[in-house]
N, C-alpha and C. Protein backbone atom coordinates (compact mmCIF):
# COMPACT_ATOMS: atom_id res chain seq x y z
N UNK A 1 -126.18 74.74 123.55
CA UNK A 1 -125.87 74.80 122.14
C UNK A 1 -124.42 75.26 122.01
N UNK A 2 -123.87 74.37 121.41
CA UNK A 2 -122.24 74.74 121.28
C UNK A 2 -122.11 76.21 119.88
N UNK A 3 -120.97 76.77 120.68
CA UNK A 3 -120.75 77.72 119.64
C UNK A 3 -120.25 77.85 117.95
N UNK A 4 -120.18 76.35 117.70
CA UNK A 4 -119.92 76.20 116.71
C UNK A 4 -121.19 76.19 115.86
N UNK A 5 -122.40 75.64 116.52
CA UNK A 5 -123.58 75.66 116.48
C UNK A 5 -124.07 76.73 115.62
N UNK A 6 -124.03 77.81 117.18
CA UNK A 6 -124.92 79.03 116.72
C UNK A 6 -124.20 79.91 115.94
N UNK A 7 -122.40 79.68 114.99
CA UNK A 7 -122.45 80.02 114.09
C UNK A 7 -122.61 79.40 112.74
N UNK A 8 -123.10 78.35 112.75
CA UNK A 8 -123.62 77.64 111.77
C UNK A 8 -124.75 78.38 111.51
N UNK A 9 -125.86 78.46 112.57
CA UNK A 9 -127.22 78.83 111.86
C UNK A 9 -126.80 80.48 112.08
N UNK A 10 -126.07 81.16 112.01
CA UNK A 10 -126.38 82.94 112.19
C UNK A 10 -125.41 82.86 110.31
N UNK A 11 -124.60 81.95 109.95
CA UNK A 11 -123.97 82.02 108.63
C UNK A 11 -124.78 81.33 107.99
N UNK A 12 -126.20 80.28 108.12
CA UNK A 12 -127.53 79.93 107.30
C UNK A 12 -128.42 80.85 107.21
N UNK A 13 -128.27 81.74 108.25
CA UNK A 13 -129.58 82.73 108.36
C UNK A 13 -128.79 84.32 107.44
N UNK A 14 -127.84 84.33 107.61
CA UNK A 14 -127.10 85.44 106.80
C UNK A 14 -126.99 84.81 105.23
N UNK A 15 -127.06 83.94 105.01
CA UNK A 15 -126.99 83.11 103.51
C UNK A 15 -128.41 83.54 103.34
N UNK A 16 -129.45 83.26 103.83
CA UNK A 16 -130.73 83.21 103.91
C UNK A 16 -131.34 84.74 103.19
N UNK A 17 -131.04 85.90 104.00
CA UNK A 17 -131.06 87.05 104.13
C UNK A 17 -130.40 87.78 102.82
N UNK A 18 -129.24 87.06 102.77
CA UNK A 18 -128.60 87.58 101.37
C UNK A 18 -129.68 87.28 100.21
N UNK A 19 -130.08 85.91 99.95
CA UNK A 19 -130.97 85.69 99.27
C UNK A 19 -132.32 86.10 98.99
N UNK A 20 -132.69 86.73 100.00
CA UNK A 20 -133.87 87.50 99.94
C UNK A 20 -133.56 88.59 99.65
N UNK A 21 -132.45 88.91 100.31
CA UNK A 21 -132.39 90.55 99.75
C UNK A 21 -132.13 90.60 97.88
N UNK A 22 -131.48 89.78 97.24
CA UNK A 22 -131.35 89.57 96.09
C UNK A 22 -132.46 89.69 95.23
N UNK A 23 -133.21 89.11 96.06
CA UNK A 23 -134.17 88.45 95.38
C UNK A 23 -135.45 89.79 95.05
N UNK A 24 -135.82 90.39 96.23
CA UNK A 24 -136.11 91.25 96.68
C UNK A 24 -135.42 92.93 95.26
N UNK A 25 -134.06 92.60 95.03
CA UNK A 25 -133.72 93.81 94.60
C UNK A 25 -134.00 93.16 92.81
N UNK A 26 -134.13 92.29 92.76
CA UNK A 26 -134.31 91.78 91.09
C UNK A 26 -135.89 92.07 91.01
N UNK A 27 -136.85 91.89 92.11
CA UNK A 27 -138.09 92.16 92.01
C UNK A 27 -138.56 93.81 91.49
N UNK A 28 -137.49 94.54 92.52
CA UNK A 28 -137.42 96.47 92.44
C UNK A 28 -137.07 96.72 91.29
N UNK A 29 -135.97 95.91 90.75
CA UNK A 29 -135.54 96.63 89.46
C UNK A 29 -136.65 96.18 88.63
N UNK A 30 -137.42 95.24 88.56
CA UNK A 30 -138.96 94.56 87.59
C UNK A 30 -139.45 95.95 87.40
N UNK A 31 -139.95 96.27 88.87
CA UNK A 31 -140.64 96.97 88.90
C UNK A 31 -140.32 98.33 88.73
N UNK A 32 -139.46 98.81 88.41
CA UNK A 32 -138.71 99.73 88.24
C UNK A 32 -138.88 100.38 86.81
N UNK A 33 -138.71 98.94 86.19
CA UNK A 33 -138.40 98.71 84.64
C UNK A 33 -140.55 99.28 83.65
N UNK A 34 -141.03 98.31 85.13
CA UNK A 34 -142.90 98.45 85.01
C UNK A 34 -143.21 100.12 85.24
N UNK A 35 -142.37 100.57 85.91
CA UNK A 35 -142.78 101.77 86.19
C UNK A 35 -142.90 102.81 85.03
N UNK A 36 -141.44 102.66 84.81
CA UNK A 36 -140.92 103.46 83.53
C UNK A 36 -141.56 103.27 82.16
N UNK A 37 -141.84 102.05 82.09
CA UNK A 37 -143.27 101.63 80.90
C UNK A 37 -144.11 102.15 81.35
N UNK A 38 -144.79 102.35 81.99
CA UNK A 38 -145.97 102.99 82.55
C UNK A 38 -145.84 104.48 82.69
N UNK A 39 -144.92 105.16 82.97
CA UNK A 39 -145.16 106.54 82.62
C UNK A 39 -144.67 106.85 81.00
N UNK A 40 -144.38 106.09 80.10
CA UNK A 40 -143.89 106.28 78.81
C UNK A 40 -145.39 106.01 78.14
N UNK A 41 -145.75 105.09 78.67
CA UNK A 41 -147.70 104.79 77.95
C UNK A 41 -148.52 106.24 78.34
N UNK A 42 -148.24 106.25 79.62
CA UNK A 42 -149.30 107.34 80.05
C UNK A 42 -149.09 108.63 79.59
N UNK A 43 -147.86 109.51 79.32
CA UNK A 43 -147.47 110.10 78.49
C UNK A 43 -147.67 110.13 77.35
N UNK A 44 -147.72 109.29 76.28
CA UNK A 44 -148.37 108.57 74.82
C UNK A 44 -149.58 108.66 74.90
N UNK A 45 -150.56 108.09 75.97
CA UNK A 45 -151.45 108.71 76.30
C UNK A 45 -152.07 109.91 76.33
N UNK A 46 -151.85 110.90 76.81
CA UNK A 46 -151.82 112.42 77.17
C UNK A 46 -151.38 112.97 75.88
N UNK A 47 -150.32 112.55 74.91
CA UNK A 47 -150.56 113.34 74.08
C UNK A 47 -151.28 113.25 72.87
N UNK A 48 -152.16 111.83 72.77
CA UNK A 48 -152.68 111.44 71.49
C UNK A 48 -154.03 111.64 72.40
N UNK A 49 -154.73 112.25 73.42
CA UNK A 49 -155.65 112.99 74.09
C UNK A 49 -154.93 114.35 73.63
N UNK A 50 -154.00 114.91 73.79
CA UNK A 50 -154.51 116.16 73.37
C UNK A 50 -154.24 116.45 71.64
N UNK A 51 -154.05 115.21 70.90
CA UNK A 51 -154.65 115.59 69.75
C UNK A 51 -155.93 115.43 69.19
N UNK A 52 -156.70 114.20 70.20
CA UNK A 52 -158.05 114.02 69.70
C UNK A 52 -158.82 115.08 69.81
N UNK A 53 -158.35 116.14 71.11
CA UNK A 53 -158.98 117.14 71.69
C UNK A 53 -158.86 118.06 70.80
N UNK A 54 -157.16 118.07 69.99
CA UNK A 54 -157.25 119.67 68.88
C UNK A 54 -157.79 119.06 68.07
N UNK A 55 -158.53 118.04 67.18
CA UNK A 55 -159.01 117.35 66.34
C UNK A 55 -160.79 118.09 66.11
N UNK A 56 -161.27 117.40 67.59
CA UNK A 56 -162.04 117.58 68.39
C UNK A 56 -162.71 119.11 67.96
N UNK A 57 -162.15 119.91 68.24
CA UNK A 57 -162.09 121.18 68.79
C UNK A 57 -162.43 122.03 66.78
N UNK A 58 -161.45 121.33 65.89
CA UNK A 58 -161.23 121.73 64.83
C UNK A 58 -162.64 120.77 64.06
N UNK A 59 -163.38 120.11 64.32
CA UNK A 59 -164.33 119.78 63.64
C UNK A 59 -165.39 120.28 64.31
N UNK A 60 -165.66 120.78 65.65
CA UNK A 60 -166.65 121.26 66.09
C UNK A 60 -166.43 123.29 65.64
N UNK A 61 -165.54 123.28 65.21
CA UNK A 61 -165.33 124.82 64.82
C UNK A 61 -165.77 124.92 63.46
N UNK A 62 -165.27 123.63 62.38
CA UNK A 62 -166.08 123.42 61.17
C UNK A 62 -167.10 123.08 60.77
N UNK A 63 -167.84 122.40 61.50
CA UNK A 63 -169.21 122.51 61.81
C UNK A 63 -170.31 123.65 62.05
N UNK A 64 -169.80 124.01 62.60
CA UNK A 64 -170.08 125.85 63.22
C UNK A 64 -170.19 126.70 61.69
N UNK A 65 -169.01 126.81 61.03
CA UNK A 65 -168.77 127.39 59.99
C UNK A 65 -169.81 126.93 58.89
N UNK A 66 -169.94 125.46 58.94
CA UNK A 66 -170.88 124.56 58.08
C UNK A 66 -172.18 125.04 58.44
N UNK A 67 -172.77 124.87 59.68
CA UNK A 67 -174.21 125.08 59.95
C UNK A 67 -174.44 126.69 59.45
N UNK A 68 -173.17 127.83 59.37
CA UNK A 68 -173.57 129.20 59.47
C UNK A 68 -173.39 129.37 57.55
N UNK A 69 -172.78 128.40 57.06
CA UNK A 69 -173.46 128.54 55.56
C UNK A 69 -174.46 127.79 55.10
N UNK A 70 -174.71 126.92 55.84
CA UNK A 70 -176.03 126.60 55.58
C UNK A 70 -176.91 127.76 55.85
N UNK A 71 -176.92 128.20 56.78
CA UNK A 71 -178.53 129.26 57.28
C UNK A 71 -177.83 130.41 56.33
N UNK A 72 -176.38 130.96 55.91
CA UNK A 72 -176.33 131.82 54.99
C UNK A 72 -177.13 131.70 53.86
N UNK A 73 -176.83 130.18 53.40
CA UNK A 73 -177.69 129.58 52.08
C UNK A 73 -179.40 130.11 52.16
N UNK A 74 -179.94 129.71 53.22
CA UNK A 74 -181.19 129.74 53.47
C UNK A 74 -181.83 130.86 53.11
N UNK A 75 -180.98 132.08 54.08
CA UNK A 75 -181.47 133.52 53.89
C UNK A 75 -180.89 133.81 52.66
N UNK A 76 -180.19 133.24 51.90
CA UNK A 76 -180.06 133.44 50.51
C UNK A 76 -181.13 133.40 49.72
N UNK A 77 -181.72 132.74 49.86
CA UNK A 77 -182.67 131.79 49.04
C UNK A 77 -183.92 132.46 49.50
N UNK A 78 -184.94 133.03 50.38
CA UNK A 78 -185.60 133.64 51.08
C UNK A 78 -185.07 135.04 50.29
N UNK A 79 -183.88 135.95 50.17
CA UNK A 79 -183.91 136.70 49.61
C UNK A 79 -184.43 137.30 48.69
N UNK A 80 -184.06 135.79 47.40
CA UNK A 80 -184.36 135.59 46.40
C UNK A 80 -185.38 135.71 46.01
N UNK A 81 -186.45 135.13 46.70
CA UNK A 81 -187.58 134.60 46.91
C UNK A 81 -189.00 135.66 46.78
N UNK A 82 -187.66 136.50 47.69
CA UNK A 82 -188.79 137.82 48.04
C UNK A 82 -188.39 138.99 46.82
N UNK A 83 -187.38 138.80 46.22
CA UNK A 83 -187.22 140.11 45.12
C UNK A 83 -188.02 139.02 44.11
N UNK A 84 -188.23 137.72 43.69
CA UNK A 84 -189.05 137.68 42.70
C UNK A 84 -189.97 137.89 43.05
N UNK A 85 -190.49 137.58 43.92
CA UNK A 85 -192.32 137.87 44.57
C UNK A 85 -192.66 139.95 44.36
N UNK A 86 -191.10 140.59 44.57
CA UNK A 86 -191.27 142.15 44.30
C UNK A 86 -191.11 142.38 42.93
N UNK A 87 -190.28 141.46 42.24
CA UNK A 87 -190.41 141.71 40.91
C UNK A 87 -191.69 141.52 40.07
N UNK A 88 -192.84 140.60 40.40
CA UNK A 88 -193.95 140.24 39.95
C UNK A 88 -194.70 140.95 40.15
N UNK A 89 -194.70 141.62 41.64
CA UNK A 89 -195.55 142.81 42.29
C UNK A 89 -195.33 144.09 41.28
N UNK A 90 -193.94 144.42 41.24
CA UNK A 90 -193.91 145.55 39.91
C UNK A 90 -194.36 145.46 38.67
N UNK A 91 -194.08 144.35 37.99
CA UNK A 91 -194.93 144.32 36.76
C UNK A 91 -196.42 144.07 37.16
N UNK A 92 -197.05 143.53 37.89
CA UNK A 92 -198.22 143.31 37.92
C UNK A 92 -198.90 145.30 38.11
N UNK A 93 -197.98 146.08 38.90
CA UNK A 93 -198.24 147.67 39.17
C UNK A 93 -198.21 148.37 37.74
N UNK A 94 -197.03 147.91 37.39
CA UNK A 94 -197.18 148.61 35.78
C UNK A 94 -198.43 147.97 35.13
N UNK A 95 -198.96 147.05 35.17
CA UNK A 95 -200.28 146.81 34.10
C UNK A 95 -200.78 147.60 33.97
């Protein structure tokens, strides 16, 4: 193989190489670009999780508050219940 040869194909194979490597670095920066979207979502993510969570957190605390006036209501009402039942008992004592 004459030397004119084998720098023909080592300057096809270095053309070659360039091109891949190009090619190769337009792919990195893609992905580069995918990356950085992807921790900007996942971040957006994480924080509209931790508002569902203070959301979350603030209706299960009002609830709480809700169920404990309800049963306030209840023993309200049971109170009631029982001073008229003592109020009837007294007049029925005075007869």
């Amino acid at each position: 193989m004459a030397l004119a040869e084998q720098l023909t194909r080592i300057v096809d194979r270095t053309e070659h190489l360039i091109e891949l490597c190009g090619a190769l670095q337009e792919e990195n920066d893609l992905l580069k670009l995918e990356s950085e979207a992807l921790s900007v979502a996942l971040e957006a993510s994480k924080n509209k999780t931790k508002e569902v969570e203070e959301k979350l957190r603030a209706l299960k605390m009002a609830r709480s508050f809700s169920e404990t006036n309800e049963k306030s209501l209840d023993i309200k009402q049971k109170i009631n219940e029982f001073v008229q039942e003592i109020d009837k008992c007294i007049v029925l004592l005075k007869k």
